[in-house]
C-alpha atoms as a PDB file:
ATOM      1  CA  UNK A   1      89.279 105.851 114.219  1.00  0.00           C
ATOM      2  CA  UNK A   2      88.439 109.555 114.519  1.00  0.00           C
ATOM      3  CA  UNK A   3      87.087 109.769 110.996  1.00  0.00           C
ATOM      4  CA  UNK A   4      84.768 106.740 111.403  1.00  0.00           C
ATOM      5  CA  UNK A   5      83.609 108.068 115.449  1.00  0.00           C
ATOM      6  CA  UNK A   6      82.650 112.021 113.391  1.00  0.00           C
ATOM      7  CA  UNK A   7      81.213 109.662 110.901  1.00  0.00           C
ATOM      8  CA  UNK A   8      78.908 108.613 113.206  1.00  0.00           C
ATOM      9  CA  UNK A   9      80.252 105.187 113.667  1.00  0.00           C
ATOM     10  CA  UNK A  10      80.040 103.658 116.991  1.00  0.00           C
ATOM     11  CA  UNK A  11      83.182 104.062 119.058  1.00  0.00           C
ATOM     12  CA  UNK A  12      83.395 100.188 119.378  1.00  0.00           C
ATOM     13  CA  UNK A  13      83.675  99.525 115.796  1.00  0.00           C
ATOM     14  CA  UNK A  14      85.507 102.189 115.112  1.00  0.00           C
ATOM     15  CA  UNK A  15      87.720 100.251 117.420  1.00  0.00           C
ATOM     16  CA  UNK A  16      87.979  97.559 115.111  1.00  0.00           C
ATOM     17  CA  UNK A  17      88.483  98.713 112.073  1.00  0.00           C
ATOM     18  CA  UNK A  18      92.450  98.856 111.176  1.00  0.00           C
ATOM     19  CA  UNK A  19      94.312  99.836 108.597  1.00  0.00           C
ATOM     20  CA  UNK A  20      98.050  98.871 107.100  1.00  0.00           C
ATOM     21  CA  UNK A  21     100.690 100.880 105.646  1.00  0.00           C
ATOM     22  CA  UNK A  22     103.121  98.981 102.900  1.00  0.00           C
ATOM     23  CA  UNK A  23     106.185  99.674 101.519  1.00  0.00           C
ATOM     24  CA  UNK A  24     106.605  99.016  97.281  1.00  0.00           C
ATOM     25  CA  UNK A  25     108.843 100.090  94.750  1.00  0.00           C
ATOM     26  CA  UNK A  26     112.633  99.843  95.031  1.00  0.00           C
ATOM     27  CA  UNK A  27     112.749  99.687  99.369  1.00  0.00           C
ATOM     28  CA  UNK A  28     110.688  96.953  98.900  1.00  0.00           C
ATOM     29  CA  UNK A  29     112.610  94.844  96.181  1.00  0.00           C
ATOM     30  CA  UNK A  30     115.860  96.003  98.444  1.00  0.00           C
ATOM     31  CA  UNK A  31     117.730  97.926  95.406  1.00  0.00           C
ATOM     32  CA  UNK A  32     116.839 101.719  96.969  1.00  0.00           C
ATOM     33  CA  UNK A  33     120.086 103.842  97.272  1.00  0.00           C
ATOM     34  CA  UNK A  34     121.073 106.274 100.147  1.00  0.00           C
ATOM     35  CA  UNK A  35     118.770 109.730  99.966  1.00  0.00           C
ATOM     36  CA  UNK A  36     115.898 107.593  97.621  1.00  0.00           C
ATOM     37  CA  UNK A  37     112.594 107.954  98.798  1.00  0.00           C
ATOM     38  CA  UNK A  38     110.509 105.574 100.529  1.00  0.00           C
ATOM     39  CA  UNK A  39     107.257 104.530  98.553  1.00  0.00           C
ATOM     40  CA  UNK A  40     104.482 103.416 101.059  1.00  0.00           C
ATOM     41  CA  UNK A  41     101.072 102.463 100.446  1.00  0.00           C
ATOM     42  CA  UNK A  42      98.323 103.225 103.392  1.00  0.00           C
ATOM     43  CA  UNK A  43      95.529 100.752 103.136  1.00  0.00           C
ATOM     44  CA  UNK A  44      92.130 101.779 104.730  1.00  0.00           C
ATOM     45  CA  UNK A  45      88.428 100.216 105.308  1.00  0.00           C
ATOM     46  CA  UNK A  46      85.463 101.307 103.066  1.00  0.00           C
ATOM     47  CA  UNK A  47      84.584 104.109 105.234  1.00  0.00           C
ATOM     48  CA  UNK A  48      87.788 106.314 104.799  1.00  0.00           C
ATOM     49  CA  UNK A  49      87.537 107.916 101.644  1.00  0.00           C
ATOM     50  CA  UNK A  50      90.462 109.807  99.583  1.00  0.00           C
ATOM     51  CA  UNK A  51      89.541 113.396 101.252  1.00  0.00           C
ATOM     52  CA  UNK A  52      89.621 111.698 104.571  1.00  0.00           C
ATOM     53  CA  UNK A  53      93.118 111.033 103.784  1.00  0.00           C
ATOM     54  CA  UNK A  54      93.878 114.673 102.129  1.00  0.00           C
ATOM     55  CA  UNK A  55      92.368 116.103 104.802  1.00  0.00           C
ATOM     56  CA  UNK A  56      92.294 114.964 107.872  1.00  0.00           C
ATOM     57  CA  UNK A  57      95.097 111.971 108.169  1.00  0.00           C
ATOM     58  CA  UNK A  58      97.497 115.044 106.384  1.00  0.00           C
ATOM     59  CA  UNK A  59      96.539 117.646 109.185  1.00  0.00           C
ATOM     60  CA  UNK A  60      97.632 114.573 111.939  1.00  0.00           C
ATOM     61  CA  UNK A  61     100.890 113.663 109.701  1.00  0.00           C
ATOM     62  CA  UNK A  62     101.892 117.557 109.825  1.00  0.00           C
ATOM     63  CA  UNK A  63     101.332 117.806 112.965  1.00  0.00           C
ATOM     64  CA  UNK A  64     104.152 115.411 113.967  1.00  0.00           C
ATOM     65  CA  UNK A  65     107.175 116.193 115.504  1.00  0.00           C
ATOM     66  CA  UNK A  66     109.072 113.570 113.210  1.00  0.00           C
ATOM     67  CA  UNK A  67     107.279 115.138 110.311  1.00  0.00           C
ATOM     68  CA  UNK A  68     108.843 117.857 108.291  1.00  0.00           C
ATOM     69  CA  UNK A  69     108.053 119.017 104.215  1.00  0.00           C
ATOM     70  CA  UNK A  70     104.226 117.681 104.297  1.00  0.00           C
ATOM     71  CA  UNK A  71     102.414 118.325 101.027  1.00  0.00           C
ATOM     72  CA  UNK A  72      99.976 116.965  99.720  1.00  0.00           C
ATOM     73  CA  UNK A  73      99.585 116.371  95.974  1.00  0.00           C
ATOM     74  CA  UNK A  74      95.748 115.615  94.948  1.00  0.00           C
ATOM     75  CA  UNK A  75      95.330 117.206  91.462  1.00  0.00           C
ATOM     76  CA  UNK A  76      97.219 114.031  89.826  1.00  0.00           C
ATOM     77  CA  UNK A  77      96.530 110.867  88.318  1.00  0.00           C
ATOM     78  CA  UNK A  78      97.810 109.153  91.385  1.00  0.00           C
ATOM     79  CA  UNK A  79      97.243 111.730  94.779  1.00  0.00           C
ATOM     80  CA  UNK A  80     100.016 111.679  96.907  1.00  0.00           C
ATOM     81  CA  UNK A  81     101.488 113.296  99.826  1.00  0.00           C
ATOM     82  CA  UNK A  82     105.007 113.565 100.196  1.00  0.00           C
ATOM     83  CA  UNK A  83     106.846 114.521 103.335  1.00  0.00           C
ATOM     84  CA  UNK A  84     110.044 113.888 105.149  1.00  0.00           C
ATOM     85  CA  UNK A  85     110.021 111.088 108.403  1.00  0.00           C
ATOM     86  CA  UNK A  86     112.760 111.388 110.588  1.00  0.00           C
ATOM     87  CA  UNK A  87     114.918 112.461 107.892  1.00  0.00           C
ATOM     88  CA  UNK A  88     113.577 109.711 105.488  1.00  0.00           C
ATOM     89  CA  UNK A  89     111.548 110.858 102.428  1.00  0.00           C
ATOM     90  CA  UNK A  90     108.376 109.025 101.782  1.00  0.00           C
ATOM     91  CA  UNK A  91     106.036 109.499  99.188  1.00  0.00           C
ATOM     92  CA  UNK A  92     102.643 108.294 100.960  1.00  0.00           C
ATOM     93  CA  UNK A  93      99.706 106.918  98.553  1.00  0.00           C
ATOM     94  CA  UNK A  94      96.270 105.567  99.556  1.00  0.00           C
ATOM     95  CA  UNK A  95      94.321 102.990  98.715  1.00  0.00           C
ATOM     96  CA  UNK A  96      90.233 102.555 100.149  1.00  0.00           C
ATOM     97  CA  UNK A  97      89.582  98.781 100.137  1.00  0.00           C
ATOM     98  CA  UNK A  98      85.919  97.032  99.372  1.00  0.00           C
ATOM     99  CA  UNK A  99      86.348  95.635 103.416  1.00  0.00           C
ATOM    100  CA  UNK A 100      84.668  96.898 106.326  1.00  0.00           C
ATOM    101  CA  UNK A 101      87.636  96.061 108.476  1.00  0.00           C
ATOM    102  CA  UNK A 102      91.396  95.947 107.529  1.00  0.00           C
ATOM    103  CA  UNK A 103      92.568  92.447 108.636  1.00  0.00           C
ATOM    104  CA  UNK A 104      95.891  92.015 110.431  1.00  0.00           C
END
């Protein structure tokens, strides 16, 4: 929402925009162990691109109280940006879909 609103993106459909997070890998297919990590996928709108992500979405992730061991990993084939949640280690990827708004 922030992104799109600096942007220059009306507040209103800024307001409408969305975006998911999913879980894959071996949480997903229920076969993950105790201390694996968590592999999520965070879908966004057209709009957001990959530095928006690296940049921005990891400066609000860091600052989270929940939120310990942020990094970001760009200068891969696939970016990512591990971190621990509550205790749980995730490692975060992103995806920018062709859509203007992320349906629920």
């Amino acid at each position: 929402r922030n992104v799109s609103i600096a942007k220059n993106m009306p507040e209103v459909l800024a307001e409408k925009l969305g975006g998911k997070i999913y879980t894959f890998g071996s949480y997903r297919l229920s076969v993950n162990h105790k201390g694996t990590n968590i592999d999520a996928l965070c879908v966004a709108p057209r709009n957001i691109e990959r530095q928006d992500c690296f940049g921005s979405f990891f400066e609000l992730l860091k600052k989270q109280p929940e939120v310990t061991g942020c990094r970001a990993v760009e200068e891969v084939l696939v970016p990512v940006i591990n971190m621990n949640f509550d205790g749980i280690k995730i490692d975060l990827l992103f995806a920018r879909l062709a859509l203007k708004e992320i349906p629920d």
